[in-house]
Every structure is written in C-alpha cells, then in structure tokens.
N, C-alpha and C. Protein backbone atom coordinates (compact mmCIF):
# COMPACT_ATOMS: atom_id res chain seq x y z
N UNK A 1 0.83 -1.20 0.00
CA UNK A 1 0.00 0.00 0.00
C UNK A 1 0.86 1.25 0.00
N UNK A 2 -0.10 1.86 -0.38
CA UNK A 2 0.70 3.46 -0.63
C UNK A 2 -0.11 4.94 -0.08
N UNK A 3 0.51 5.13 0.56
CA UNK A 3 -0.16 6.83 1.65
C UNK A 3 0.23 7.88 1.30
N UNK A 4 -0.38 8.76 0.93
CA UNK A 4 -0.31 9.97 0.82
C UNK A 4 -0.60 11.53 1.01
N UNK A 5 0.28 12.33 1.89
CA UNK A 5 -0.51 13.35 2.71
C UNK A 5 0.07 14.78 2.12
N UNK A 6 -1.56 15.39 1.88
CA UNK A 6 -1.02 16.68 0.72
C UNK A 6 -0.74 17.30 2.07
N UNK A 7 -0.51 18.67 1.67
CA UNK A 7 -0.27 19.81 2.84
C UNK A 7 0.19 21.51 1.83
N UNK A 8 -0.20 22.55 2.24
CA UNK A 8 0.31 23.40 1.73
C UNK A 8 -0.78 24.77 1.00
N UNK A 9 -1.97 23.61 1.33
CA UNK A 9 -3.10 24.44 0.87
C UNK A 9 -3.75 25.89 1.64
N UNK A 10 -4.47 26.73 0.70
CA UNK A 10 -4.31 27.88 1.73
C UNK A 10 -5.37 29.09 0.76
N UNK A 11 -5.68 29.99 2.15
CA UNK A 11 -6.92 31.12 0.95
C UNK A 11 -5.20 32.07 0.70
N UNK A 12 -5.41 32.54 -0.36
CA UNK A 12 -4.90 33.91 -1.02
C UNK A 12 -5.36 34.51 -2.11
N UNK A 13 -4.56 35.38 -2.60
CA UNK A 13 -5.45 36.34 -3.58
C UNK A 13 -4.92 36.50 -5.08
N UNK A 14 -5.06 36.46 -5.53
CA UNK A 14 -4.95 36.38 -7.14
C UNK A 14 -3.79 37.44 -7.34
N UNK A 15 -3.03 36.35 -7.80
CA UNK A 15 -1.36 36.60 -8.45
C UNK A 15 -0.12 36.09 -6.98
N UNK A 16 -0.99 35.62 -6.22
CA UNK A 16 0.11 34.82 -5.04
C UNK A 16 0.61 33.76 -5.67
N UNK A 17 1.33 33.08 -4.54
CA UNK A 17 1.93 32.25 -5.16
C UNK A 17 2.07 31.38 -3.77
N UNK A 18 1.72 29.55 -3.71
CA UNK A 18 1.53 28.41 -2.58
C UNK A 18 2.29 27.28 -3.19
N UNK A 19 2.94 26.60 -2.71
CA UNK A 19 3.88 25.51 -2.84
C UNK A 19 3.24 24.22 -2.11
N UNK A 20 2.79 23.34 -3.06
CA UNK A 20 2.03 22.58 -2.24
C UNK A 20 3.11 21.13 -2.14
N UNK A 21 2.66 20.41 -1.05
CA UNK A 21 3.50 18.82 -1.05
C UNK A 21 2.84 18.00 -0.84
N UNK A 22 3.43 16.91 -1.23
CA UNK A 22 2.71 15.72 -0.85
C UNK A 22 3.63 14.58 -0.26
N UNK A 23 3.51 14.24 1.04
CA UNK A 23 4.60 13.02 1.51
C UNK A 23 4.07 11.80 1.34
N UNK A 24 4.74 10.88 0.83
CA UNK A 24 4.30 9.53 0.19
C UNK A 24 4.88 8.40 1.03
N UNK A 25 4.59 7.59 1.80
CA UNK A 25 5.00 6.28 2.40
C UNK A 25 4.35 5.11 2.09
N UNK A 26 5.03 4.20 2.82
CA UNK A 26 4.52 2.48 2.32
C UNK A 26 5.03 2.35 1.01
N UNK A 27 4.75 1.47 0.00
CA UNK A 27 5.63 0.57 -0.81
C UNK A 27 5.91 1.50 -1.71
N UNK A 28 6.54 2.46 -1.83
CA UNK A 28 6.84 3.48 -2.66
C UNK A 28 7.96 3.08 -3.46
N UNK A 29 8.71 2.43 -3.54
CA UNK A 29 9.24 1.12 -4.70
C UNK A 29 7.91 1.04 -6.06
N UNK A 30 6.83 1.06 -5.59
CA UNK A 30 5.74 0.58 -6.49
C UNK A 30 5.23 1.71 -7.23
N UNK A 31 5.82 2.80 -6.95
CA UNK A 31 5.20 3.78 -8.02
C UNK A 31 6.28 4.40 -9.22
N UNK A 32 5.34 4.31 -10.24
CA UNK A 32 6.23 5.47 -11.12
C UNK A 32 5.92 6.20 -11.72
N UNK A 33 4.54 7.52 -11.18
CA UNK A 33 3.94 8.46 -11.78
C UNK A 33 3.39 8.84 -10.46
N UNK A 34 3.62 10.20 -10.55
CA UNK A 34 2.91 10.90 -9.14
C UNK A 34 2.39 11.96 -10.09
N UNK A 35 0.78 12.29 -9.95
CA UNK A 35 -0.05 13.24 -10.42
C UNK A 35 -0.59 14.24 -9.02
N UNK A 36 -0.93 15.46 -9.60
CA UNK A 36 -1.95 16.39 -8.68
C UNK A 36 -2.98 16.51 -9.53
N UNK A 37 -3.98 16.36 -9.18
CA UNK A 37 -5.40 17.11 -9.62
C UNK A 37 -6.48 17.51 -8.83
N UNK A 38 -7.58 18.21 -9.06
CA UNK A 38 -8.23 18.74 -8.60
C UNK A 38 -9.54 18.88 -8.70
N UNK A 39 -10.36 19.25 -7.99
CA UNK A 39 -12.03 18.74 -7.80
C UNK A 39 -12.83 20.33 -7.01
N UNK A 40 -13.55 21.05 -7.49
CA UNK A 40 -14.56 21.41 -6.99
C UNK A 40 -15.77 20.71 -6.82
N UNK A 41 -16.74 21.42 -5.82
CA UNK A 41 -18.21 20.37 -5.49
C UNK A 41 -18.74 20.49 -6.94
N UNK A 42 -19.38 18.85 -7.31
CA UNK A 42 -20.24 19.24 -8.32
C UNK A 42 -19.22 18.79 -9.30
N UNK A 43 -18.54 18.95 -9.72
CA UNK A 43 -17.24 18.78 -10.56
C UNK A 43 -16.86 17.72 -10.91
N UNK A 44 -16.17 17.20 -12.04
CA UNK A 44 -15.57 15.89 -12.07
C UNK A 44 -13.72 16.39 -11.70
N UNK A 45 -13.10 15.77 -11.22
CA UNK A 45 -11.92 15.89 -10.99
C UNK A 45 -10.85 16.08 -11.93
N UNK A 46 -10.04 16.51 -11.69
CA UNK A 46 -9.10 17.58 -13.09
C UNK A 46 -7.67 17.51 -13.03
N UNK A 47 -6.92 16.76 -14.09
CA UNK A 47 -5.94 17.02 -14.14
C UNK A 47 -5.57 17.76 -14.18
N UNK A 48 -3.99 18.14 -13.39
CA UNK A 48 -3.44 19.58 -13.00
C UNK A 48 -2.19 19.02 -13.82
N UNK A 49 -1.13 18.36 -13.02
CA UNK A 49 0.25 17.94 -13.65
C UNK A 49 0.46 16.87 -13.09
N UNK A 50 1.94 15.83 -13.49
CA UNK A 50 2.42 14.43 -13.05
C UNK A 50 3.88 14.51 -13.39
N UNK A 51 4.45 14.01 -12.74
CA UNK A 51 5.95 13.49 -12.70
C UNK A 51 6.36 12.28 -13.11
N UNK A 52 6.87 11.80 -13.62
CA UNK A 52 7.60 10.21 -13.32
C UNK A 52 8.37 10.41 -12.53
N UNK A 53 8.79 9.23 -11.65
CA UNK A 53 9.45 9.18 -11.00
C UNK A 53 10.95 8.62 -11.27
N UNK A 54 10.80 7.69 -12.56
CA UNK A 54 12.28 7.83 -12.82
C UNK A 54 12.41 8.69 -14.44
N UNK A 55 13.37 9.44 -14.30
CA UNK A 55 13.73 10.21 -15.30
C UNK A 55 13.25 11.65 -14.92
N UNK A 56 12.06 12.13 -14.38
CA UNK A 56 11.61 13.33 -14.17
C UNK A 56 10.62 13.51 -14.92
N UNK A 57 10.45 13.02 -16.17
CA UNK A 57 9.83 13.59 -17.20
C UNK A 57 8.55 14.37 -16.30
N UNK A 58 7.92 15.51 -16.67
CA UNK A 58 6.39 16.52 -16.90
C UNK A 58 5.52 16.72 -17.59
N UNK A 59 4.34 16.50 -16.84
CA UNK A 59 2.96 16.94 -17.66
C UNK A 59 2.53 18.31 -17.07
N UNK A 60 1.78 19.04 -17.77
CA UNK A 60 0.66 19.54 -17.32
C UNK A 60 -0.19 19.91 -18.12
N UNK A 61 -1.70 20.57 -16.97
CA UNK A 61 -2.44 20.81 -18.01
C UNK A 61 -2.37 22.20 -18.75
N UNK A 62 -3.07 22.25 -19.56
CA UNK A 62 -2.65 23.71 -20.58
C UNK A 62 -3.11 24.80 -19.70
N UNK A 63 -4.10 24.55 -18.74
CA UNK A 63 -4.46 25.91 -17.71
C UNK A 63 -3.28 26.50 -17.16
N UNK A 64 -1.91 25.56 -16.56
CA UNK A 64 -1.73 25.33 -15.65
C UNK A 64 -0.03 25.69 -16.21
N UNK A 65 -0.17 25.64 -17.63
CA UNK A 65 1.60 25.87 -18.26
C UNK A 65 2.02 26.97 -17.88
N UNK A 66 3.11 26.89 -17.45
CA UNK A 66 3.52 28.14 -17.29
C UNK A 66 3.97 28.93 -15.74
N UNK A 67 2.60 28.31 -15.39
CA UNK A 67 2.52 28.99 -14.03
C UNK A 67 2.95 28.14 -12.71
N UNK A 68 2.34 26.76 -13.28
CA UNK A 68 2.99 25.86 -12.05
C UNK A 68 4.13 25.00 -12.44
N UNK A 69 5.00 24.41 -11.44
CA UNK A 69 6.04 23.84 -11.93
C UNK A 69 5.75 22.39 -10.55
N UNK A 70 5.64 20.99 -11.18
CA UNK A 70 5.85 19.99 -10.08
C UNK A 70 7.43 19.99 -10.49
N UNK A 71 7.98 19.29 -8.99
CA UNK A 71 9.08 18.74 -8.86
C UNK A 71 9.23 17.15 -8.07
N UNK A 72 10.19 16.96 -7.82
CA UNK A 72 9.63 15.46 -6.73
C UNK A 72 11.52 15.47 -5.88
N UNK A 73 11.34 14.70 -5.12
CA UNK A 73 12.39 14.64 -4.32
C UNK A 73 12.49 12.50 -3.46
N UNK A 74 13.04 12.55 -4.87
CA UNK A 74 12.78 10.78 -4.39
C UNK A 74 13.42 10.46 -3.33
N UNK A 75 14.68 10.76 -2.68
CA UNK A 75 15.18 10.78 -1.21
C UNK A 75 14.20 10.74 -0.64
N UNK A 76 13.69 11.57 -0.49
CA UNK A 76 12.49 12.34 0.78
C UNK A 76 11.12 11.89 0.27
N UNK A 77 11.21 11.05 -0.26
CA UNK A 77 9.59 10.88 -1.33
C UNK A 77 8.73 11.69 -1.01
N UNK A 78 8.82 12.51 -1.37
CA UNK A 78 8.21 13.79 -1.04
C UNK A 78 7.84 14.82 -3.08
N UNK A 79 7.14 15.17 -3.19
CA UNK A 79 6.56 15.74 -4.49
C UNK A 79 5.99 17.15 -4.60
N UNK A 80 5.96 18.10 -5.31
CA UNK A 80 6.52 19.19 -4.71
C UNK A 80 4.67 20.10 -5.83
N UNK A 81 4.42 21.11 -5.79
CA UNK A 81 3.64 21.57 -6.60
C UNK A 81 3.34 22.97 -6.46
N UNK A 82 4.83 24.02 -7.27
CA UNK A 82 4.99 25.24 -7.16
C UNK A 82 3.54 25.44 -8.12
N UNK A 83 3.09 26.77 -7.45
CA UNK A 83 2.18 27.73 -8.23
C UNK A 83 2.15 29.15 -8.23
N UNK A 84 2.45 29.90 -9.06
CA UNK A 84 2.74 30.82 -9.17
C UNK A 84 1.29 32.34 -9.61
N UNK A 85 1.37 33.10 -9.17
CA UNK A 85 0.30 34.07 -10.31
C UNK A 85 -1.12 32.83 -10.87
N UNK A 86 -1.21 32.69 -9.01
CA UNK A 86 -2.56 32.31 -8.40
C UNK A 86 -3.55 32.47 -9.24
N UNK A 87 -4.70 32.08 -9.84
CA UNK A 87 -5.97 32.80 -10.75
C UNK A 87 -7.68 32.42 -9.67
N UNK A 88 -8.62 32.94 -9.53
CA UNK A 88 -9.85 32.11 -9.15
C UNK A 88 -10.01 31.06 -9.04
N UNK A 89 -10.02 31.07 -10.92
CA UNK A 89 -10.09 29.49 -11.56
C UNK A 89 -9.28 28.70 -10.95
N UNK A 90 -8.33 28.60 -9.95
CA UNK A 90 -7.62 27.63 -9.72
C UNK A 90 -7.93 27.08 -8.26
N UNK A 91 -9.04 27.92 -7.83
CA UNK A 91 -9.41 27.45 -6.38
C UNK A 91 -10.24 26.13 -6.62
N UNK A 92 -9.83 25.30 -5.84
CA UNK A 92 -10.84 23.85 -5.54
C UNK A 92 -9.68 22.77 -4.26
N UNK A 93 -9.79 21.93 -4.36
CA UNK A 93 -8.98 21.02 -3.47
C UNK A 93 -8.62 20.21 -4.31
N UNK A 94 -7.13 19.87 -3.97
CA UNK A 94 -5.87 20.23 -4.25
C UNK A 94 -5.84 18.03 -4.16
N UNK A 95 -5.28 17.26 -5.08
CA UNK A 95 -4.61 15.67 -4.55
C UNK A 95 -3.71 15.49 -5.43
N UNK A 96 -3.44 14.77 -4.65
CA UNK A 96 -2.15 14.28 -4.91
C UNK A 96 -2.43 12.41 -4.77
N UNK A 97 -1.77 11.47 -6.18
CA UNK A 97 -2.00 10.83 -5.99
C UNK A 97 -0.99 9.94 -7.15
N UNK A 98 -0.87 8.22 -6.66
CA UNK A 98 0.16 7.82 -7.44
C UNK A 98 -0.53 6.95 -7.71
N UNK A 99 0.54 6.16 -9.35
CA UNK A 99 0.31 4.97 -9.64
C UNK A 99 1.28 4.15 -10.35
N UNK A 100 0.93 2.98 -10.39
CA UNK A 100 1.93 1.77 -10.72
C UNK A 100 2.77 1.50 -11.77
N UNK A 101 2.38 2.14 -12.55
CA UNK A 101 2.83 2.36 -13.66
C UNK A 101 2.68 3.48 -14.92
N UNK A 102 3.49 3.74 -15.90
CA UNK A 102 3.46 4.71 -16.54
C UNK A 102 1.78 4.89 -17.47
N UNK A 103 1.23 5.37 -17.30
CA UNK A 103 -0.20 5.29 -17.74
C UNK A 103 -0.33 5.73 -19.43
N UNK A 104 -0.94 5.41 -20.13
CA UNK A 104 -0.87 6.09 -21.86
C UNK A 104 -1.25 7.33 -21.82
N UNK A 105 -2.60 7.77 -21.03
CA UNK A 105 -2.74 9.42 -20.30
C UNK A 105 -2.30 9.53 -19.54
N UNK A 106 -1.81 9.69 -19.31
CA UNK A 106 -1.55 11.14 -17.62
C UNK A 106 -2.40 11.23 -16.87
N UNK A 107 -3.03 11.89 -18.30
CA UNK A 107 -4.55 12.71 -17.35
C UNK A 107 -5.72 11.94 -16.91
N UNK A 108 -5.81 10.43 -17.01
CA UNK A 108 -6.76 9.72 -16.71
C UNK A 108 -6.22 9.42 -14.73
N UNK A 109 -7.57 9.57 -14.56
CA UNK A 109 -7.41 9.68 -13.38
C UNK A 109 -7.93 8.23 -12.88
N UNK A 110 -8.03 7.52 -13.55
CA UNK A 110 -8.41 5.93 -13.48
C UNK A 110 -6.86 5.25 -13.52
N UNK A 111 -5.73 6.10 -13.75
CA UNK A 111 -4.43 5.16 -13.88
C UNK A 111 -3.96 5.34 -12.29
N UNK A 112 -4.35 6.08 -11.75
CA UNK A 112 -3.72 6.44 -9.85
C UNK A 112 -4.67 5.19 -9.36
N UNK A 113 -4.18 4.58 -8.68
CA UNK A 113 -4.49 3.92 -7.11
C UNK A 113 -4.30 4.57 -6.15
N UNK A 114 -3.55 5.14 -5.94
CA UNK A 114 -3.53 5.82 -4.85
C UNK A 114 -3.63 6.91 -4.70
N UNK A 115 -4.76 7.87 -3.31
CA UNK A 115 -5.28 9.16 -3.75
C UNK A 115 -4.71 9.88 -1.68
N UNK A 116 -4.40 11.14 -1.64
CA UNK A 116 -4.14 11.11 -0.81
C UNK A 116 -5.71 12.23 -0.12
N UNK A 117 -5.99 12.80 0.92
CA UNK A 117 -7.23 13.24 1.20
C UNK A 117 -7.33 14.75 0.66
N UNK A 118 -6.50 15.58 0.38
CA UNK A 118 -6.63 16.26 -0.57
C UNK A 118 -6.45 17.66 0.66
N UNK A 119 -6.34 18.97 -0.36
CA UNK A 119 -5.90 20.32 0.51
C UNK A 119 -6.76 21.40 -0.02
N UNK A 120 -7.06 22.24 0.52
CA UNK A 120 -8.09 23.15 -0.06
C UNK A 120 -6.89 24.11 -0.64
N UNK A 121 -7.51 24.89 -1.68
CA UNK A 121 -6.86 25.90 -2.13
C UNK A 121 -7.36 27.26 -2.91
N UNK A 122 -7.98 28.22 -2.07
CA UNK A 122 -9.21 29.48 -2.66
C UNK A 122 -7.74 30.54 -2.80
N UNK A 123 -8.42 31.06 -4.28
CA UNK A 123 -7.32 32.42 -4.33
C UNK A 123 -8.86 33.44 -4.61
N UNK A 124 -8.86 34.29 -3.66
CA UNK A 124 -9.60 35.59 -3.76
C UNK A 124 -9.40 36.27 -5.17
N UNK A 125 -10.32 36.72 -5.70
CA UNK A 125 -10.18 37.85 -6.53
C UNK A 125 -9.79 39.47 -5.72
C-alpha cells in the first residue's frame, strides 16, 4: 500500500503564489507516476500535472503551463507543486495521488491507485 498526505493548501489572492506537497509512504518502490489534480463540489476531478518518477519527465495541463512547476524529491519521497500568479479558476482542493505504472494518459485519473485526502486551495479575486 501506498499513503499519501497533501499539505500546503491555503486562501490567497490572485497573483500569489503556494507551494504545495505531498509526503508519500509504504511501498513506494511501487510507483512510477505521481499526479496532482483537482475537484470542486459538483465537478468531475481535473488534471493539473504528473511526474515520473524515474527520469523526471512533466505533464501539465494547458491551464496550468507556465505557471505551475511539479518537482519530486525521491530521497524524501516527497513531491513538490509550485504555483505561481494564483488565478480564481484555480481554487478547488488540491490531490495528490500515485500509480503503478506509466499510464498512456496522464490525465486519466483511473491510472492512480492511490489518492491522498486532498488540501483546499481558494485564491480571492
């Protein structure tokens, strides 16, 4: 099994900037894609960005180019999710979540098993 605890979430105001994480334990040998995405009520859940874990390679989504940057820190299994020049649109709660293998999307959120409980994140206008 695999655990995962976001942290980092937070209200601010449009054009801030929140660094979110996620610490990952248990069989973490077993992953090799760590994604964030995101969910307002009502909503279906939304790819944001993903890492591999070996090589580095990056996704994100086209909302999201530019402004956010994931990183990961396999020492520390720990996964990182700079955001920069905050928008509205980007308020909802915040996961972080892995899976077993390299997925053909990214963005399918059916390739994670593992989801961690997620972080709120409101940027004020």
């Amino acid at each position: 099994q695999v655990q995962l605890v976001e942290s980092g979430g937070g209200l601010v105001q449009a054009g801030a900037s929140l660094r979110l994480s996620c610490a990952i334990s248990g069989r973490t040998f077993s992953i090799s894609i760590v994604g964030w995405f995101r969910q307002n009520p009502g909503k279906e859940r939304e790819f944001v960005s993903a890492i591999l874990r070996s090589g580095g390679g990056t996704y994100y989504a086209d909302s999201v180019k530019g402004r956010f940057t994931i990183s990961r820190d396999n020492a520390e299994n720990m996964v990182f999710l700079q955001m920069n020049n905050l928008k509205p649109e980007d308020t909802a709660v915040y996961f972080c979540a892995a899976g077993p293998s390299r997925p053909i999307r990214v963005t399918n959120s059916g390739a994670y098993d593992s989801w961690g409980q997620g972080t709120q994140v409101t940027v004020s206008s």
